[in-house]
C-alpha atoms as a PDB file:
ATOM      1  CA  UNK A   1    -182.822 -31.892-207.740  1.00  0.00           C
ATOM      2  CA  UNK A   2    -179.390 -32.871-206.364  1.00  0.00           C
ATOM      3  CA  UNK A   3    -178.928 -29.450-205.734  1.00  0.00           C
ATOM      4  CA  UNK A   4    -181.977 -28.526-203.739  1.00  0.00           C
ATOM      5  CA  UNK A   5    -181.231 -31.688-201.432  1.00  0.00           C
ATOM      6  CA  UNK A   6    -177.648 -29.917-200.898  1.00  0.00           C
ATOM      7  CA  UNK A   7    -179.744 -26.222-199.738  1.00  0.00           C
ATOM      8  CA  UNK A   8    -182.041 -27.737-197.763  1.00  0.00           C
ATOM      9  CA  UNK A   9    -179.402 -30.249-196.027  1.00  0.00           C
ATOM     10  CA  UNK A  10    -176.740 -27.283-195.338  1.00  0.00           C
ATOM     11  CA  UNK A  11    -179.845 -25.230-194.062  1.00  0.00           C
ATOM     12  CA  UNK A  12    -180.323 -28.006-191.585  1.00  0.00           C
ATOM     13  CA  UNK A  13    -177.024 -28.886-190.204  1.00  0.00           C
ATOM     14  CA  UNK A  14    -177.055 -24.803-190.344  1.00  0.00           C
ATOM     15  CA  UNK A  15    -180.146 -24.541-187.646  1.00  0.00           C
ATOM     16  CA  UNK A  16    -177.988 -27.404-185.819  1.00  0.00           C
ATOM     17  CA  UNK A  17    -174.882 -25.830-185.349  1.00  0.00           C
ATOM     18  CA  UNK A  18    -176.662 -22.509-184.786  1.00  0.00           C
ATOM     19  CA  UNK A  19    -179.070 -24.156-181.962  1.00  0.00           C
ATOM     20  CA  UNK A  20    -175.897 -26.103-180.429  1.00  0.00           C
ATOM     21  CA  UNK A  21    -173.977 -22.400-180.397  1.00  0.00           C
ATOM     22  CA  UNK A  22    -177.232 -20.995-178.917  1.00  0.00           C
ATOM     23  CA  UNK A  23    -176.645 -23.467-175.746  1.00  0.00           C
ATOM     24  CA  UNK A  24    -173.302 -23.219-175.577  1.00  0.00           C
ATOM     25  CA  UNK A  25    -173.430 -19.729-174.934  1.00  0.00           C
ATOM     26  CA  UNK A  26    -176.344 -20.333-172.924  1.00  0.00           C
ATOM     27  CA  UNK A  27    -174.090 -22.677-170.663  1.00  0.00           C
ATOM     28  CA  UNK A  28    -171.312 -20.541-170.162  1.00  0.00           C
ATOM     29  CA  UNK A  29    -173.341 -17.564-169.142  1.00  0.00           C
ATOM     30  CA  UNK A  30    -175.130 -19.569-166.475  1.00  0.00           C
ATOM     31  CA  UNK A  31    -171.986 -20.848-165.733  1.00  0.00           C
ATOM     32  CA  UNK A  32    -170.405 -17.369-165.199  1.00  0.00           C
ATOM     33  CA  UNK A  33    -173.318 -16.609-163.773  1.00  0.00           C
ATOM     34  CA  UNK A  34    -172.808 -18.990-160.468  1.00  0.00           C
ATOM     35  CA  UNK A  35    -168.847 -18.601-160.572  1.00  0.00           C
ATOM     36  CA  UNK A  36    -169.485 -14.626-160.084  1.00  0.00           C
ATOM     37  CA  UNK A  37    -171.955 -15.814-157.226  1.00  0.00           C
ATOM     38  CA  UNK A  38    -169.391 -18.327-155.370  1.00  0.00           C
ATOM     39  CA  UNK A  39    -166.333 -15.629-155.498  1.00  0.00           C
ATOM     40  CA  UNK A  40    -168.916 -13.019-153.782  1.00  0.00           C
ATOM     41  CA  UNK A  41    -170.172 -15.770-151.458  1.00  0.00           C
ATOM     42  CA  UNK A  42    -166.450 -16.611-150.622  1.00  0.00           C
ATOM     43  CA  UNK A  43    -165.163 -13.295-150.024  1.00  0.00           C
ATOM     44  CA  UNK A  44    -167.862 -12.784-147.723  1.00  0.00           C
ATOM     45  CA  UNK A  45    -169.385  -9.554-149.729  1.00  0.00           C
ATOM     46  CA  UNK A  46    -172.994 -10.890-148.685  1.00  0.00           C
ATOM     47  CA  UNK A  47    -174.500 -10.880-152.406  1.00  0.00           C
ATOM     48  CA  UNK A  48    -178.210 -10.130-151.797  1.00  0.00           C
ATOM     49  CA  UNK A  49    -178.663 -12.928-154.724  1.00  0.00           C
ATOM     50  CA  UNK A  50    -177.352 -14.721-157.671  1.00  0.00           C
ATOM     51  CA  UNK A  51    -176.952 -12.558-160.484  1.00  0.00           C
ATOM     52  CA  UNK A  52    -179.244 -13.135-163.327  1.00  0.00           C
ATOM     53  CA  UNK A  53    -178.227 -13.539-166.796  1.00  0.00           C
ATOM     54  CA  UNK A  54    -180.091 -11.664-169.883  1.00  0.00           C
ATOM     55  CA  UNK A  55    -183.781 -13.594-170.931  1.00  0.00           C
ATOM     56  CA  UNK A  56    -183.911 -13.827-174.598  1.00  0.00           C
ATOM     57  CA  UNK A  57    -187.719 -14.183-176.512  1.00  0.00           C
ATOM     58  CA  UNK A  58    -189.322 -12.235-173.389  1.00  0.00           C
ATOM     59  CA  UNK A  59    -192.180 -11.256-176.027  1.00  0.00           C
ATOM     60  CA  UNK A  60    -192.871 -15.209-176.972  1.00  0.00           C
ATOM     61  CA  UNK A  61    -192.379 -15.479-173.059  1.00  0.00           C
ATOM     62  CA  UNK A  62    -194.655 -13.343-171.974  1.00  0.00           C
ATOM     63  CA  UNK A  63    -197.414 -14.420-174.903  1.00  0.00           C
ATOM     64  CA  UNK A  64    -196.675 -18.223-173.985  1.00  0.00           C
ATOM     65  CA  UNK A  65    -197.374 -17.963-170.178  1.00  0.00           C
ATOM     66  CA  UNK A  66    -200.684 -16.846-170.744  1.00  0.00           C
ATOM     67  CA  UNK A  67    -201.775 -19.770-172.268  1.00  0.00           C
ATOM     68  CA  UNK A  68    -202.532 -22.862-170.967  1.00  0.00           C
ATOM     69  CA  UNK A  69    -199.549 -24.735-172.725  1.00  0.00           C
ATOM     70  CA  UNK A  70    -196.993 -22.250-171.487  1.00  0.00           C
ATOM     71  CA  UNK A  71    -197.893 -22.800-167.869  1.00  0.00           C
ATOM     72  CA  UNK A  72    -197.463 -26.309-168.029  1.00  0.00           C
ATOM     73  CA  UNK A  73    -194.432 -25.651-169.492  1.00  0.00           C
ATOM     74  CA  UNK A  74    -193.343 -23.565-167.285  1.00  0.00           C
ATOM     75  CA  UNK A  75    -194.119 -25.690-164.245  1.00  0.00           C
ATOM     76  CA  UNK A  76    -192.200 -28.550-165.746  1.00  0.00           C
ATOM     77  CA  UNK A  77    -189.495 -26.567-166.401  1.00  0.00           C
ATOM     78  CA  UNK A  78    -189.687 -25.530-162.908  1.00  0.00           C
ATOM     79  CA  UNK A  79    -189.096 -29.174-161.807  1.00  0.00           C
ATOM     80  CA  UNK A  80    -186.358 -30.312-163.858  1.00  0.00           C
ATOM     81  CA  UNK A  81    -184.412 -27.269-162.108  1.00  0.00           C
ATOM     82  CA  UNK A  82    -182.750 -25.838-165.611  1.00  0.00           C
ATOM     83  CA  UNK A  83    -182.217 -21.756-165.784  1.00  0.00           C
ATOM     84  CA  UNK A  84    -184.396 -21.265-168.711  1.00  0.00           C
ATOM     85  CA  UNK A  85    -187.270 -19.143-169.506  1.00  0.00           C
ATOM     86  CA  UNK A  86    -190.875 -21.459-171.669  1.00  0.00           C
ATOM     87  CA  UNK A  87    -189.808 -18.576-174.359  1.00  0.00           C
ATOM     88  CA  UNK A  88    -186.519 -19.764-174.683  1.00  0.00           C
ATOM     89  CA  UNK A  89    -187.132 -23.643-174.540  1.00  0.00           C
ATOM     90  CA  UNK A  90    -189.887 -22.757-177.255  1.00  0.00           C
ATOM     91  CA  UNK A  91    -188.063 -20.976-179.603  1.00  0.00           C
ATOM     92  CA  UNK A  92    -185.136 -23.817-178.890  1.00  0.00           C
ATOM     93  CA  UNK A  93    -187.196 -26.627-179.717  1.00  0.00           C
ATOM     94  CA  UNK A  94    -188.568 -25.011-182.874  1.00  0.00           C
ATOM     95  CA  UNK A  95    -185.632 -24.278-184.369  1.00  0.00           C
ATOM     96  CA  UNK A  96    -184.821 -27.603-183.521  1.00  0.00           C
ATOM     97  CA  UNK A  97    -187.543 -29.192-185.213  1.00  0.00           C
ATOM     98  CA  UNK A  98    -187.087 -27.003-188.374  1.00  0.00           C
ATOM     99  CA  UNK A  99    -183.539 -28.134-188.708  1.00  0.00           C
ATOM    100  CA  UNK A 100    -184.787 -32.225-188.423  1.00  0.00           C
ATOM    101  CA  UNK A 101    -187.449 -31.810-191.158  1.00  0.00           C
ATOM    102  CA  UNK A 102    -185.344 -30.246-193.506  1.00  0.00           C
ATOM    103  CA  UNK A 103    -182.533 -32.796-192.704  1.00  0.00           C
ATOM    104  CA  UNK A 104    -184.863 -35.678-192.835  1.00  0.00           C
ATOM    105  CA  UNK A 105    -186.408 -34.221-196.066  1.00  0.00           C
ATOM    106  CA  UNK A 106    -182.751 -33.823-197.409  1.00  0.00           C
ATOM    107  CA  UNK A 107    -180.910 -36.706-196.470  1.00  0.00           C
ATOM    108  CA  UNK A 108    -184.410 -39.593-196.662  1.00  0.00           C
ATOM    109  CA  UNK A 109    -187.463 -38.207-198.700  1.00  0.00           C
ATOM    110  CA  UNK A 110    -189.617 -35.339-198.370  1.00  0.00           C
ATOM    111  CA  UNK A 111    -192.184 -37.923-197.009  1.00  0.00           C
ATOM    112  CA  UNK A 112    -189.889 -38.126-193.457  1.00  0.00           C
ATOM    113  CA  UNK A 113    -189.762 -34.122-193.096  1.00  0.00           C
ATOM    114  CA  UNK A 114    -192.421 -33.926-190.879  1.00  0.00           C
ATOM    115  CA  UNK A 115    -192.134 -37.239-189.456  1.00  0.00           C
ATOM    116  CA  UNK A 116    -188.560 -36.048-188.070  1.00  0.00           C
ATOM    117  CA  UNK A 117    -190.092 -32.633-187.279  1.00  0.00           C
ATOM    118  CA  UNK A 118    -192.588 -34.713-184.536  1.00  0.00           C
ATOM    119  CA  UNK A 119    -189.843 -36.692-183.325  1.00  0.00           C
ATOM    120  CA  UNK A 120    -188.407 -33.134-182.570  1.00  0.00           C
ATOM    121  CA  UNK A 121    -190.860 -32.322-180.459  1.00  0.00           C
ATOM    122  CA  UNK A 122    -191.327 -36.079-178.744  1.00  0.00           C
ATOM    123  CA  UNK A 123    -187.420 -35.717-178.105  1.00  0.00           C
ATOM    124  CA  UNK A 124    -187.860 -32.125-176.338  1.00  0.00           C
ATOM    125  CA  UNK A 125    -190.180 -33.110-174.502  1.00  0.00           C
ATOM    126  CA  UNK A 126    -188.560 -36.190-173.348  1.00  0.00           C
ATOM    127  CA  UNK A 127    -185.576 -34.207-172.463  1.00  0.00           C
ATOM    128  CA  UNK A 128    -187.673 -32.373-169.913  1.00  0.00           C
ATOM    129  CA  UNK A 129    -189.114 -35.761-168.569  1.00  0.00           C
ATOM    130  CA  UNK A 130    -185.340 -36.641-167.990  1.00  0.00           C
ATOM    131  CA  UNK A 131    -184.359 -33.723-166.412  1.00  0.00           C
ATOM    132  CA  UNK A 132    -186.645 -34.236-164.057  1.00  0.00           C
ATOM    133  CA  UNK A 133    -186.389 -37.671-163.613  1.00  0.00           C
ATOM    134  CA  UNK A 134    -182.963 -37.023-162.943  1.00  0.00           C
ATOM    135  CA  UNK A 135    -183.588 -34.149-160.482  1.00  0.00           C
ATOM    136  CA  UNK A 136    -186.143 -36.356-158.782  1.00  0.00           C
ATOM    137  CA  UNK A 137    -183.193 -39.380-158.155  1.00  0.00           C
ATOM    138  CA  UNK A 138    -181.170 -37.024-156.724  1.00  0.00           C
ATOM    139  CA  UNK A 139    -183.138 -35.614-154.507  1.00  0.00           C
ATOM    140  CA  UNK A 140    -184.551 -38.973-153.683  1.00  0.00           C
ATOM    141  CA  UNK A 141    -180.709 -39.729-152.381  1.00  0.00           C
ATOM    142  CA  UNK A 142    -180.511 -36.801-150.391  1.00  0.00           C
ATOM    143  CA  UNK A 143    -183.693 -37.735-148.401  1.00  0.00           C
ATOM    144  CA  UNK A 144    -181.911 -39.699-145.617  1.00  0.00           C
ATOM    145  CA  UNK A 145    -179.570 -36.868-144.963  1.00  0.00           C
ATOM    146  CA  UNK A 146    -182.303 -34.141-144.888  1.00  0.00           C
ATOM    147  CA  UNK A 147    -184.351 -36.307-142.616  1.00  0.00           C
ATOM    148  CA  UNK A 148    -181.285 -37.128-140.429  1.00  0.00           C
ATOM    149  CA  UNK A 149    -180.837 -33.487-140.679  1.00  0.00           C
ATOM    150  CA  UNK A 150    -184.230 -32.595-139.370  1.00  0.00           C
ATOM    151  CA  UNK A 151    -183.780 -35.304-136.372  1.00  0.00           C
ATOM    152  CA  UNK A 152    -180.998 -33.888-134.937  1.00  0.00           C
ATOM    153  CA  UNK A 153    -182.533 -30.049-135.432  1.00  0.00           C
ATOM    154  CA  UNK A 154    -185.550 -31.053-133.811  1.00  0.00           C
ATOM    155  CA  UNK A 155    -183.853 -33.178-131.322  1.00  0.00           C
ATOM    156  CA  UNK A 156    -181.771 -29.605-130.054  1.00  0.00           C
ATOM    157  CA  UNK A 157    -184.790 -28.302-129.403  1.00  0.00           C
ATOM    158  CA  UNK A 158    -185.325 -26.478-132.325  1.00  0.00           C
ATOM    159  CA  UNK A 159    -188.755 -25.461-134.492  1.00  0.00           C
ATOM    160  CA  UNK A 160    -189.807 -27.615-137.261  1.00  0.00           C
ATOM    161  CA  UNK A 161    -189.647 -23.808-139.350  1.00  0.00           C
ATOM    162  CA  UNK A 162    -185.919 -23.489-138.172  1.00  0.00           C
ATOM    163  CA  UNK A 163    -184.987 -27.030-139.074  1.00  0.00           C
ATOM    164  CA  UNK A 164    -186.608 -26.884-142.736  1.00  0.00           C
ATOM    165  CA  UNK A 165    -184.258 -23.719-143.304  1.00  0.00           C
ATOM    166  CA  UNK A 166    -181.036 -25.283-141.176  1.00  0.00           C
ATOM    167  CA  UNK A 167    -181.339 -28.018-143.745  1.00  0.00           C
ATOM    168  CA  UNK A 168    -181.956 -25.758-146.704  1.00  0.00           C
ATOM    169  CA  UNK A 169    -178.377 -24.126-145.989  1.00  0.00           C
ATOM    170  CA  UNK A 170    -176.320 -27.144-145.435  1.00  0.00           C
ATOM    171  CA  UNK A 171    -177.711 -29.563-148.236  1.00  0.00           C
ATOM    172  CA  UNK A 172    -176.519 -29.357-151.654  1.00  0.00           C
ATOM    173  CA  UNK A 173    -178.611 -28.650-155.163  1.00  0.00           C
ATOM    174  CA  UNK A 174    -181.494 -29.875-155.672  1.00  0.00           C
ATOM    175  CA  UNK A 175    -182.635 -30.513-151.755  1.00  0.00           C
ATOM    176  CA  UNK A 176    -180.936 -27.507-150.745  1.00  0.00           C
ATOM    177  CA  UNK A 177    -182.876 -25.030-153.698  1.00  0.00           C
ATOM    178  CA  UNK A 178    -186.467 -26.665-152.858  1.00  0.00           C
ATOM    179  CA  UNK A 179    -186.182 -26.596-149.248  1.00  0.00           C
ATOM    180  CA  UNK A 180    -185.007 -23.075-149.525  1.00  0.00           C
ATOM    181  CA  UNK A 181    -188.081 -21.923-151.564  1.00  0.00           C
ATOM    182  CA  UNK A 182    -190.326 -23.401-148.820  1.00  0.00           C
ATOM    183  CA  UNK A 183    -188.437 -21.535-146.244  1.00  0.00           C
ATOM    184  CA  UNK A 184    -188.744 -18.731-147.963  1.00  0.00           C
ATOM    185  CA  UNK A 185    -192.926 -19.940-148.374  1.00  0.00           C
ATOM    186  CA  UNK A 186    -192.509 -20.024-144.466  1.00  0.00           C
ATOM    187  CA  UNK A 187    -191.504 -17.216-144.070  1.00  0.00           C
ATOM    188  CA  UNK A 188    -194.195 -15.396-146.109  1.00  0.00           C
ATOM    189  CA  UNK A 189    -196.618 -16.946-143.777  1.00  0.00           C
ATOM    190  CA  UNK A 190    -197.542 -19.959-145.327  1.00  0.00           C
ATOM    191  CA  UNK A 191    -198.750 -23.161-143.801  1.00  0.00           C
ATOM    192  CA  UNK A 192    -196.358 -25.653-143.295  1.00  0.00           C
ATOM    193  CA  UNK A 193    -198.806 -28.049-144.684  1.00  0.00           C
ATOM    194  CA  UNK A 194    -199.442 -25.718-148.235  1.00  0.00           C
ATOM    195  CA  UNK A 195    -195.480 -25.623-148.244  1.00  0.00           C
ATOM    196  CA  UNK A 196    -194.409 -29.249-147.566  1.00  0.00           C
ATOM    197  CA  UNK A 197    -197.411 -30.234-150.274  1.00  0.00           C
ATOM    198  CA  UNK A 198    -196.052 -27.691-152.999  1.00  0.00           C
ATOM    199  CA  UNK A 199    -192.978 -29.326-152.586  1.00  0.00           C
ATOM    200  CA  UNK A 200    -194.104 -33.249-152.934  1.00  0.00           C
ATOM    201  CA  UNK A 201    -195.820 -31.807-156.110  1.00  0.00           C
ATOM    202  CA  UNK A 202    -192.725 -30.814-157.578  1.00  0.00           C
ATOM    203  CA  UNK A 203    -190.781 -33.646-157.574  1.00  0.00           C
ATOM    204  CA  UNK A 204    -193.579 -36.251-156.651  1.00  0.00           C
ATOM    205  CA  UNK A 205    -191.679 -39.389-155.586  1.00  0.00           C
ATOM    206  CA  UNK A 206    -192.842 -42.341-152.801  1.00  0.00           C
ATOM    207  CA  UNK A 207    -190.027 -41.503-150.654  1.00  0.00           C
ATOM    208  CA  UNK A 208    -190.752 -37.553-150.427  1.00  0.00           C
ATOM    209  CA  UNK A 209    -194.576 -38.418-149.668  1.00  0.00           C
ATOM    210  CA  UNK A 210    -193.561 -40.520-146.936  1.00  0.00           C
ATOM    211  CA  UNK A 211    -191.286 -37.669-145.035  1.00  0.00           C
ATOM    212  CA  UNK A 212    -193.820 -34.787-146.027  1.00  0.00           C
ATOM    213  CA  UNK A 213    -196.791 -37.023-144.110  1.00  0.00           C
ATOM    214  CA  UNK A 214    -194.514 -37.785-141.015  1.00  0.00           C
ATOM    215  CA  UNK A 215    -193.425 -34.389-140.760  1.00  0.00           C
ATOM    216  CA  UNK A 216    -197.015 -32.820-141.126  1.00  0.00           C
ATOM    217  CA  UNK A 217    -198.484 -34.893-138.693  1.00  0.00           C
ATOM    218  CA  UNK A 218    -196.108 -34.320-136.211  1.00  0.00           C
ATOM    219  CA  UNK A 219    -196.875 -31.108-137.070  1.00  0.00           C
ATOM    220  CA  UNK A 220    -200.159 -31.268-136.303  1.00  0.00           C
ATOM    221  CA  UNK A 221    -200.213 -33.816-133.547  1.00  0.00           C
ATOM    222  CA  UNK A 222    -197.394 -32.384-131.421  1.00  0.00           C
ATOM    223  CA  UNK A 223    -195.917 -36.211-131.827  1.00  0.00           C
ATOM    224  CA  UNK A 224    -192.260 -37.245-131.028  1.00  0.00           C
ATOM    225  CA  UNK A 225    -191.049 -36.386-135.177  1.00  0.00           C
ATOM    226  CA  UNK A 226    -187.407 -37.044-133.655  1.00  0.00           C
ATOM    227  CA  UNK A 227    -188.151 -40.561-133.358  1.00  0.00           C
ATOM    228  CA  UNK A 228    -190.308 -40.991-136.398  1.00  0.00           C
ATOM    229  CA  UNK A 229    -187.340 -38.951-138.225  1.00  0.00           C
ATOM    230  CA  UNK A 230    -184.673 -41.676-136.594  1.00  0.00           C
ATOM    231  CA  UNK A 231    -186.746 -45.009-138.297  1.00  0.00           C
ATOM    232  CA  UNK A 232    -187.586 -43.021-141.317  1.00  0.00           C
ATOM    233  CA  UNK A 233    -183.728 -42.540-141.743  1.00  0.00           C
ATOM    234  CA  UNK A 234    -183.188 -46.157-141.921  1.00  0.00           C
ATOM    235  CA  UNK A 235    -186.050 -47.042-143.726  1.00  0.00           C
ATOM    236  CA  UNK A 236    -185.180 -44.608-146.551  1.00  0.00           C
ATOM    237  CA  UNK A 237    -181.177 -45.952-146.765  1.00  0.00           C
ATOM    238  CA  UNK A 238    -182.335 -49.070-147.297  1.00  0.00           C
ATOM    239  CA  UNK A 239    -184.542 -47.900-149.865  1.00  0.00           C
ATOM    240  CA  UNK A 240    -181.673 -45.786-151.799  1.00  0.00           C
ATOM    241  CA  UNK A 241    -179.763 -49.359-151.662  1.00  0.00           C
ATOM    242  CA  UNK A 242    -182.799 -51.623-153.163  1.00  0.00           C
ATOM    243  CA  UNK A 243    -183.448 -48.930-156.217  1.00  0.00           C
ATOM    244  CA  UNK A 244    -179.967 -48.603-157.031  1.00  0.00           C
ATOM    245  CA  UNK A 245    -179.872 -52.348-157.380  1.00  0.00           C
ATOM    246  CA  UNK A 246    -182.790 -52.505-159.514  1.00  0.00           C
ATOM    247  CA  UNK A 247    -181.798 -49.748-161.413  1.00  0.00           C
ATOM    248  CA  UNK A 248    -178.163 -51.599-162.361  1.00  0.00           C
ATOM    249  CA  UNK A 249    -180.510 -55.131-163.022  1.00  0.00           C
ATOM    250  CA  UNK A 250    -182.636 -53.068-165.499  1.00  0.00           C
ATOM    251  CA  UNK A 251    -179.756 -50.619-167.045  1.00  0.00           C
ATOM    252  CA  UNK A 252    -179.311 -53.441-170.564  1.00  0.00           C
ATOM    253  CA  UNK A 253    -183.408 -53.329-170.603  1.00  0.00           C
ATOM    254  CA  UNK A 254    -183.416 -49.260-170.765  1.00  0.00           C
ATOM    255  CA  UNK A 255    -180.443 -49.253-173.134  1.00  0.00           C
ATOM    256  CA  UNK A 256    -182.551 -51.928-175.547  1.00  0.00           C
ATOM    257  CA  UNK A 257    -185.874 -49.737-175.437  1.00  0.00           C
ATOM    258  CA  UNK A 258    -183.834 -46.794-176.931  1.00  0.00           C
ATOM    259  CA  UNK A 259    -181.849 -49.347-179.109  1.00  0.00           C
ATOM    260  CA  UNK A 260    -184.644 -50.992-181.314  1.00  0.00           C
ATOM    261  CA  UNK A 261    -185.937 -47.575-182.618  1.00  0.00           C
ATOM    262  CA  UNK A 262    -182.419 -46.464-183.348  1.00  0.00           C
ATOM    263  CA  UNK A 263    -181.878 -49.659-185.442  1.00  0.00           C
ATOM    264  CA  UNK A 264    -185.143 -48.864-187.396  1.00  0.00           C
ATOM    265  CA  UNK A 265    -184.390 -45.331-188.470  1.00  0.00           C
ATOM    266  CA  UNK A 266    -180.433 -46.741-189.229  1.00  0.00           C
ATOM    267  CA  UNK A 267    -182.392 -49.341-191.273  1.00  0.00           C
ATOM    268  CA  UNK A 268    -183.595 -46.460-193.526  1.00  0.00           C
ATOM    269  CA  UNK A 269    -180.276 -44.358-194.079  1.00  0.00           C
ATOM    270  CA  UNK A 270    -178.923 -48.100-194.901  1.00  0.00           C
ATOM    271  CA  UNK A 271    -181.540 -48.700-197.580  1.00  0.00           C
ATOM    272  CA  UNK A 272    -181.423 -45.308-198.814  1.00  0.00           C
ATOM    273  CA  UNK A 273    -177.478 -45.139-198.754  1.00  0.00           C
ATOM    274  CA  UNK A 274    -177.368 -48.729-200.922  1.00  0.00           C
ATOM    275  CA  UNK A 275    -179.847 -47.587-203.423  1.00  0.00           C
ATOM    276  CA  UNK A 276    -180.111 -43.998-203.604  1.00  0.00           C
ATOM    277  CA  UNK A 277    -183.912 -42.815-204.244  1.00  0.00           C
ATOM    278  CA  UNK A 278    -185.109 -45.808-202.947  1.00  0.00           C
ATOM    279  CA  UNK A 279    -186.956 -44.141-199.614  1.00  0.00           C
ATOM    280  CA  UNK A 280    -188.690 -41.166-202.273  1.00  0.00           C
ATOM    281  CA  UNK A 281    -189.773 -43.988-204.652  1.00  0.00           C
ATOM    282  CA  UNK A 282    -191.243 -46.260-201.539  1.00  0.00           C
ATOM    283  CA  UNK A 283    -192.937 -43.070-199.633  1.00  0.00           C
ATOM    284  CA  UNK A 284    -194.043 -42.437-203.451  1.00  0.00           C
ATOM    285  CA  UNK A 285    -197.464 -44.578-203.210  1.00  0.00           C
ATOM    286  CA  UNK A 286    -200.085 -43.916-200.511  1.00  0.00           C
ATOM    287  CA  UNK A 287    -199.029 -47.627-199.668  1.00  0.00           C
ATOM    288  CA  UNK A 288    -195.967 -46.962-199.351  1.00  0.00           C
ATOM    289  CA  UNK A 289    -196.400 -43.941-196.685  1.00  0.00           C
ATOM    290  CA  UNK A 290    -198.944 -46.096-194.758  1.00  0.00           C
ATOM    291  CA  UNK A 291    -196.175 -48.660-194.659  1.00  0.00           C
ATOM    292  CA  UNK A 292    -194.007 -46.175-192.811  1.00  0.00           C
ATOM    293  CA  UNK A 293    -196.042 -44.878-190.968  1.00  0.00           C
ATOM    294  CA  UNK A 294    -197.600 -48.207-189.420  1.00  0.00           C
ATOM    295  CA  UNK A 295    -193.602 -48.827-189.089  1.00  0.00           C
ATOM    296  CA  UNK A 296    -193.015 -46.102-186.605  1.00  0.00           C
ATOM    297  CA  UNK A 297    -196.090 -46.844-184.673  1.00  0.00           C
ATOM    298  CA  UNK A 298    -195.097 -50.305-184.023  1.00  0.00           C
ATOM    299  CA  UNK A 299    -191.556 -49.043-183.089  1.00  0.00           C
ATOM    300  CA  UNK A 300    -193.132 -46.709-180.400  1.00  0.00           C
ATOM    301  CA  UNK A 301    -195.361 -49.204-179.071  1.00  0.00           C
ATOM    302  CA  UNK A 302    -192.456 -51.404-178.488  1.00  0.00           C
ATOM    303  CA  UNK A 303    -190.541 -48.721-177.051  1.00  0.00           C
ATOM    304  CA  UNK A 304    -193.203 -47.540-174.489  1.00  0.00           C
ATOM    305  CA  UNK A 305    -193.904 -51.702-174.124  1.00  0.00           C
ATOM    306  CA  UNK A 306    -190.437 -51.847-173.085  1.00  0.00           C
ATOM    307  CA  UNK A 307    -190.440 -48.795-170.680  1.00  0.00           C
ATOM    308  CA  UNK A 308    -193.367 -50.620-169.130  1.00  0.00           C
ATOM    309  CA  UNK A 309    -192.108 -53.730-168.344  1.00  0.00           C
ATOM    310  CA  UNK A 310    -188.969 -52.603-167.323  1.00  0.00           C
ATOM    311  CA  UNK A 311    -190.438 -50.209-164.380  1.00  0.00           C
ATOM    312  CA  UNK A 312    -190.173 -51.575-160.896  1.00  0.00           C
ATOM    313  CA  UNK A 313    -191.756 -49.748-158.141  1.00  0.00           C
ATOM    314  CA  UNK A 314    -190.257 -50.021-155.086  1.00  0.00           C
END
């Protein structure tokens, strides 16, 4: 017995290392990738684009995207901005999953295999929500400089179309990628309302709404969208001031929602570490796996209680 819990925890932490060498490689291409791009860019070569890197799993790729799970995946990976393929996040998170039931089979009780192998897939998927949370923050403090942007474009006496693409080139990641792809929409032919819209879908946020409906209906309207730019400007610094300060009032209150499950599932290696066998003879019993599993449900209500009371909308 003590020697199948030794196979199937060294096949876990195996997965693990081989998933974490996966990335890492994964990294440093993409890295590689953009460093190859900037010496072009700098010695003025005019690279037509930035050079791809190889797509692994293009089979499980292709297969996924026709289904109606792999195009939502692919459309949130498309907001959080990362240079991966629904193939490759799929075949990531699955190994990922396999190496967290056999460790939590291993190292607890067979009972907790699959419980860790959902938590694999909750934690995947709550990697993407941060990633584009994240991407969404920044470009939400990037808003008053593409609007100021946009004022003083318009304010020369330029198009709307011209300023969009003026701003696209001088802003940084992730402004500067999203207004580029609806210049490049613009320049297909689009609608400037389709394009702005698309955009405000992508990283949907109160402060993007606001600039995509002044800008559309000055579009429309023929209005003065210098002016309207110039008070949006200030209206949106002092916004970027009031959510940073509610985001530092609420950081202990996001640290303690991710805190009390942690202590739970440490509660478990601690009873299982004092008396070992204790966690197979308790998850034993149908009582004892109800138990559990009423356990865990009670620590993610909490957590998303937490998450809930803690969100301010400003």
């Amino acid at each position: 017995m003590e020697l199948r819990t030794l196979v199937q925890l060294t096949t876990g932490l195996t997965l693990l290392a081989c998933l974490l060498a996966v990335l890492g490689v994964h990294t440093y291409a993409a890295g590689r990738a953009q460093r190859r791009a900037l010496v072009d860019r700098l010695a003025l070569e005019g690279p037509t684009g930035t050079p791809g890197r190889r797509r692994h799993f293009r089979g499980l790729d292709r297969r996924l995207r026709r289904t109606r799970l792999g195009r939502l995946l692919e459309l949130r990976l498309a907001s959080t901005g990362l240079d991966i393929t629904p193939g490759e996040f799929f075949a990531a998170m699955t190994t990922a999953v396999v190496a967290l039931w056999l460790i939590g089979q291993a190292a607890l009780a067979p009972f907790f295999g699959p419980i860790a192998g959902v938590l694999g897939i909750w934690a995947a998927w709550q990697f993407l929500n941060w990633q584009r949370q994240k991407r969404i923050e920044k470009f939400i403090n990037q808003l008053p400089e593409l609007a100021r942007i946009l004022a003083n474009a318009t304010q020369a006496g330029l198009a709307l179309r011209t300023a969009v693409g003026m701003a696209a080139e001088e802003l940084e990641a992730p402004a500067g990628e999203e207004l580029a792809k609806v210049a490049n929409q613009l320049a297909m032919g689009a609608a400037m309302d389709d394009a702005l819209g698309e955009l405000a879908d992508r990283l949907p946020s109160r402060e993007l709404v606001v600039l995509v409906t002044t800008l559309v209906l000055s579009n429309r309207a023929g209005g003065q969208v210098v002016g309207a730019l110039r008070n949006l400007t200030e209206t949106l610094e002092e916004r970027k001031e009031t959510r940073r300060e509610i985001r530092t009032q609420l950081s202990q209150v996001s640290m303690t929602s991710y805190a009390v499950p942690l202590m739970g599932v440490g509660a478990l290696f601690l009873m299982n570490g004092v008396k070992d066998g204790a966690l197979d003879r308790m998850t034993g019993s149908p009582v004892g796996q109800a138990c559990v599993i009423i356990a865990f449900a009670l620590y993610a209500v909490g957590f998303v209680l937490i998450r809930r009371l803690s969100r301010i909308d400003v």
